[in-house]
C-alpha atoms as a PDB file:
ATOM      1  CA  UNK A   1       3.984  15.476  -1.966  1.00  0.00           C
ATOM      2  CA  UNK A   2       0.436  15.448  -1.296  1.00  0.00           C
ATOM      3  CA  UNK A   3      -1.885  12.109  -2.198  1.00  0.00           C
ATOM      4  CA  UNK A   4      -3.337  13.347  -5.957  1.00  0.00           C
ATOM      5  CA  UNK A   5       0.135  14.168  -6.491  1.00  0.00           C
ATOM      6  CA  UNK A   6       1.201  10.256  -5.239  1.00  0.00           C
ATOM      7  CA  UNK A   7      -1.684   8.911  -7.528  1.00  0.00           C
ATOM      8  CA  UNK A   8      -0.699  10.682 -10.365  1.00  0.00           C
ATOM      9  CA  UNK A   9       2.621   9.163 -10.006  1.00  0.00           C
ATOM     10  CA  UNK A  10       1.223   5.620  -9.212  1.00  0.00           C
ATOM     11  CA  UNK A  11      -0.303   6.077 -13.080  1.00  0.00           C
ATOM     12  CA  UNK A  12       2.228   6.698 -14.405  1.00  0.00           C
ATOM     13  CA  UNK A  13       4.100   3.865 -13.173  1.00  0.00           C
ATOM     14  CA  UNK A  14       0.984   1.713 -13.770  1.00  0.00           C
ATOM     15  CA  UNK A  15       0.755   2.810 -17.341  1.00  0.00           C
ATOM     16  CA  UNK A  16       4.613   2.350 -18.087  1.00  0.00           C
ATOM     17  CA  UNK A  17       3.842  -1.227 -16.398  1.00  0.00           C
ATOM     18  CA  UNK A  18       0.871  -1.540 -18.549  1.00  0.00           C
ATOM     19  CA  UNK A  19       2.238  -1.135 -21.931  1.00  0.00           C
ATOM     20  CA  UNK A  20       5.491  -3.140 -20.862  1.00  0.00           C
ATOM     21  CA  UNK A  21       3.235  -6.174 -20.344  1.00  0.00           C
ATOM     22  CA  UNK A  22       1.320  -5.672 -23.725  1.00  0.00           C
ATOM     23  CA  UNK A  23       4.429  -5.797 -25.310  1.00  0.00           C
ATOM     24  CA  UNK A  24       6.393  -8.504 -23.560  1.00  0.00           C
ATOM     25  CA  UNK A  25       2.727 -10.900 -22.760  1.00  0.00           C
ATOM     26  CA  UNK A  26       0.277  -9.661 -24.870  1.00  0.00           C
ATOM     27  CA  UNK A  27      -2.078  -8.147 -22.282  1.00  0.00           C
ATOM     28  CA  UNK A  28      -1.882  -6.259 -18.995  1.00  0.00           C
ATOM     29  CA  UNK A  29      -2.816  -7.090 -15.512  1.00  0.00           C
ATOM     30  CA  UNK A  30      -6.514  -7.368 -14.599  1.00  0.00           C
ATOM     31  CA  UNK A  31      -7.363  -5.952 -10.752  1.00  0.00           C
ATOM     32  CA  UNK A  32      -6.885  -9.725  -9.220  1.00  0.00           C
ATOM     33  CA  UNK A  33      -3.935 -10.002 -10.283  1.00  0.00           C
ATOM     34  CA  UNK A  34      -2.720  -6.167  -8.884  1.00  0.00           C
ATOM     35  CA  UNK A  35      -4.028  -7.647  -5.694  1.00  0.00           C
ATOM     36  CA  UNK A  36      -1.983 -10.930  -5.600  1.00  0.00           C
ATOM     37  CA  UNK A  37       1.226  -8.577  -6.509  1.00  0.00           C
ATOM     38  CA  UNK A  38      -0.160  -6.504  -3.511  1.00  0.00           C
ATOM     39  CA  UNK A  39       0.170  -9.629  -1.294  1.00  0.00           C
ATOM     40  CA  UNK A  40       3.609 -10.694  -2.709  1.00  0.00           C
ATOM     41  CA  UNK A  41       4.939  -7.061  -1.689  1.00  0.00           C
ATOM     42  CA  UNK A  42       3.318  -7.507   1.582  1.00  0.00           C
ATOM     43  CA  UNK A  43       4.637 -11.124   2.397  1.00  0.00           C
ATOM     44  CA  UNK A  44       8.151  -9.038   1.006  1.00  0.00           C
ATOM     45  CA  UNK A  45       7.795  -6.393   3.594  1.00  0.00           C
ATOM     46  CA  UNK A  46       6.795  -8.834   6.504  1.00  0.00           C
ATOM     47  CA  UNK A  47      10.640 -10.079   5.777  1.00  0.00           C
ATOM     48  CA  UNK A  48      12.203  -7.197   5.275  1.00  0.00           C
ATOM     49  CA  UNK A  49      10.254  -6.132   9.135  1.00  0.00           C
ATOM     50  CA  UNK A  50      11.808  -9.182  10.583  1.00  0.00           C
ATOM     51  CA  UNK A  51      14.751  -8.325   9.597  1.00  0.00           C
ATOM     52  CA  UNK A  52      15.044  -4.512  10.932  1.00  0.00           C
ATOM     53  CA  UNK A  53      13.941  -5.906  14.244  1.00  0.00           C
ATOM     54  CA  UNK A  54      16.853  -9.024  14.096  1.00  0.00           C
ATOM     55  CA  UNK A  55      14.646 -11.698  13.728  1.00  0.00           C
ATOM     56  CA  UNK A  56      16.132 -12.743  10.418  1.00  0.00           C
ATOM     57  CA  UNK A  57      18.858 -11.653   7.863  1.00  0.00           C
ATOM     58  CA  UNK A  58      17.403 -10.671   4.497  1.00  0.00           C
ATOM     59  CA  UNK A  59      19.311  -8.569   1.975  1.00  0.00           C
ATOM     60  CA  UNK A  60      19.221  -5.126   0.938  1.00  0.00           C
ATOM     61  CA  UNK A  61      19.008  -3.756   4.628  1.00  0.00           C
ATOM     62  CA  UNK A  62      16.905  -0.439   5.541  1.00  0.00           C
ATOM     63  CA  UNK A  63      17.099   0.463   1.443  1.00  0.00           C
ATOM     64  CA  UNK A  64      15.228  -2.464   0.767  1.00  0.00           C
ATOM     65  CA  UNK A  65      12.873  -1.507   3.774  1.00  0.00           C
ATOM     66  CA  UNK A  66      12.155   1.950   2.389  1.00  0.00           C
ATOM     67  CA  UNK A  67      11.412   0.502  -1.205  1.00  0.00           C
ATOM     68  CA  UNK A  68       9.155  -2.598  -0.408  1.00  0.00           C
ATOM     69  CA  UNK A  69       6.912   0.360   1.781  1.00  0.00           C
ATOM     70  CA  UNK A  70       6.848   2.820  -1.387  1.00  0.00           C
ATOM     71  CA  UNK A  71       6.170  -0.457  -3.184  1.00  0.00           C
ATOM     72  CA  UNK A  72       3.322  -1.423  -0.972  1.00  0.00           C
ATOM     73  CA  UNK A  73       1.738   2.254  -1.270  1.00  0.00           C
ATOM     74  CA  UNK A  74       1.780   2.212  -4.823  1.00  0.00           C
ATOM     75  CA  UNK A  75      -0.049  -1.297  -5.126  1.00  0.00           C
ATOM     76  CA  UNK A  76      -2.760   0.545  -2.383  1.00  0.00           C
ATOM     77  CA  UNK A  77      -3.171   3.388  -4.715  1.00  0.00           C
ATOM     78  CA  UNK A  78      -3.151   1.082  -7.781  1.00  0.00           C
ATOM     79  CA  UNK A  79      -6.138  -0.659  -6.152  1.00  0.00           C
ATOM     80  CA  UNK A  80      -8.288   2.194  -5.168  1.00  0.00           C
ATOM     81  CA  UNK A  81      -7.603   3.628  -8.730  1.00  0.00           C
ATOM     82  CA  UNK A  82      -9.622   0.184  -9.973  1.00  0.00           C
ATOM     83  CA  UNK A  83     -12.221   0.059  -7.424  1.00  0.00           C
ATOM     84  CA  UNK A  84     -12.784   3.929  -7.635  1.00  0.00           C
ATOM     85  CA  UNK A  85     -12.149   4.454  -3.869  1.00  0.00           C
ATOM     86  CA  UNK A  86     -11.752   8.711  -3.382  1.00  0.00           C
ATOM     87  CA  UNK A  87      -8.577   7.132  -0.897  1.00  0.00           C
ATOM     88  CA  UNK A  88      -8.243  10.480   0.541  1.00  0.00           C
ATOM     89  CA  UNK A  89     -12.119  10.431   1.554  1.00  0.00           C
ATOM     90  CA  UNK A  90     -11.964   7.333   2.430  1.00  0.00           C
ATOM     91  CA  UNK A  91      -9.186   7.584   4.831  1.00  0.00           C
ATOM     92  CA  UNK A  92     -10.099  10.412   6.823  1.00  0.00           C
ATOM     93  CA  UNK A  93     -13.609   9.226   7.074  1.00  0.00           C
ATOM     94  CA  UNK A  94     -12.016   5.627   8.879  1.00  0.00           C
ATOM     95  CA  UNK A  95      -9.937   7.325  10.667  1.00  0.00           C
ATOM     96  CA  UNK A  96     -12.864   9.984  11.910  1.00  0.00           C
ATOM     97  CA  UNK A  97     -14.897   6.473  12.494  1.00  0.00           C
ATOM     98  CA  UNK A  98     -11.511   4.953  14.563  1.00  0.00           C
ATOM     99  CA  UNK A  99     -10.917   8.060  16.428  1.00  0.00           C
ATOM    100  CA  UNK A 100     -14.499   7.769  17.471  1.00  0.00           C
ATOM    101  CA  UNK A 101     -14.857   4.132  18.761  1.00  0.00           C
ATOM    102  CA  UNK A 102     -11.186   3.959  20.083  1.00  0.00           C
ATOM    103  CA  UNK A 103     -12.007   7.450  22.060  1.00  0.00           C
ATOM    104  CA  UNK A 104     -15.057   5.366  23.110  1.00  0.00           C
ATOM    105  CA  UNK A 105     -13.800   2.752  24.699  1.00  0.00           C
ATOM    106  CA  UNK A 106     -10.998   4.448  25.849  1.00  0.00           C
ATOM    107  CA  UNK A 107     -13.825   6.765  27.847  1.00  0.00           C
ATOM    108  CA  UNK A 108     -15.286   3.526  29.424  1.00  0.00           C
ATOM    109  CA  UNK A 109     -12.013   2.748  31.212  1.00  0.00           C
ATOM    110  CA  UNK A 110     -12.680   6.747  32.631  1.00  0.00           C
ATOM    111  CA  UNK A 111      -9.136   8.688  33.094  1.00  0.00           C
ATOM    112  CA  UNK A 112      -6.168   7.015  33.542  1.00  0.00           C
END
């Protein structure tokens, strides 16, 4: 599945979300609050880390794994879908700009 075809997903999703809140609150999420869901996914995942590497026991096991990451992705596209980030652009142009300073530095230590 490539990345538009993620984001058009993510909308959908977001829109579902949207009208669900309307309904059930009376409004939907403003872009803060997408971010502090963002952050509660992320503290999730963090957990759910731990706990593939044995550090803690958390429910749910590698499922719950695999859905707090497609969670997490779908909060990033959310958020570049509200800041009108091209994500795609913007991610090969970091990693162009990583590739180049890592490469860098890596050329300073000469051959290994």
């Amino acid at each position: 599945m490539s990345l538009g075809e993620l984001k058009k997903r993510a909308m959908r999703i977001h829109d579902l979300y949207d009208e669900l809140n309307r309904r059930e609150r009376g409004r939907g999420w403003m872009r803060d609050e997408y971010m502090l869901g963002f952050m509660g996914d992320v503290g999730d995942l963090a957990k759910l880390v731990m706990a593939e590497e044995g550090a803690r026991e958390v429910p749910g096991g590698r499922a719950a794994l695999e859905h707090e990451l497609a969670d997490c992705l779908w909060s990033v596209l959310i958020l570049a879908h509200h800041y009108d980030v091209d994500l795609e652009e913007a991610f090969h142009r970091t990693m162009t700009e990583l590739d180049d300073a890592i490469s860098a530095r890596l050329a300073e230590h000469g051959d290994a």
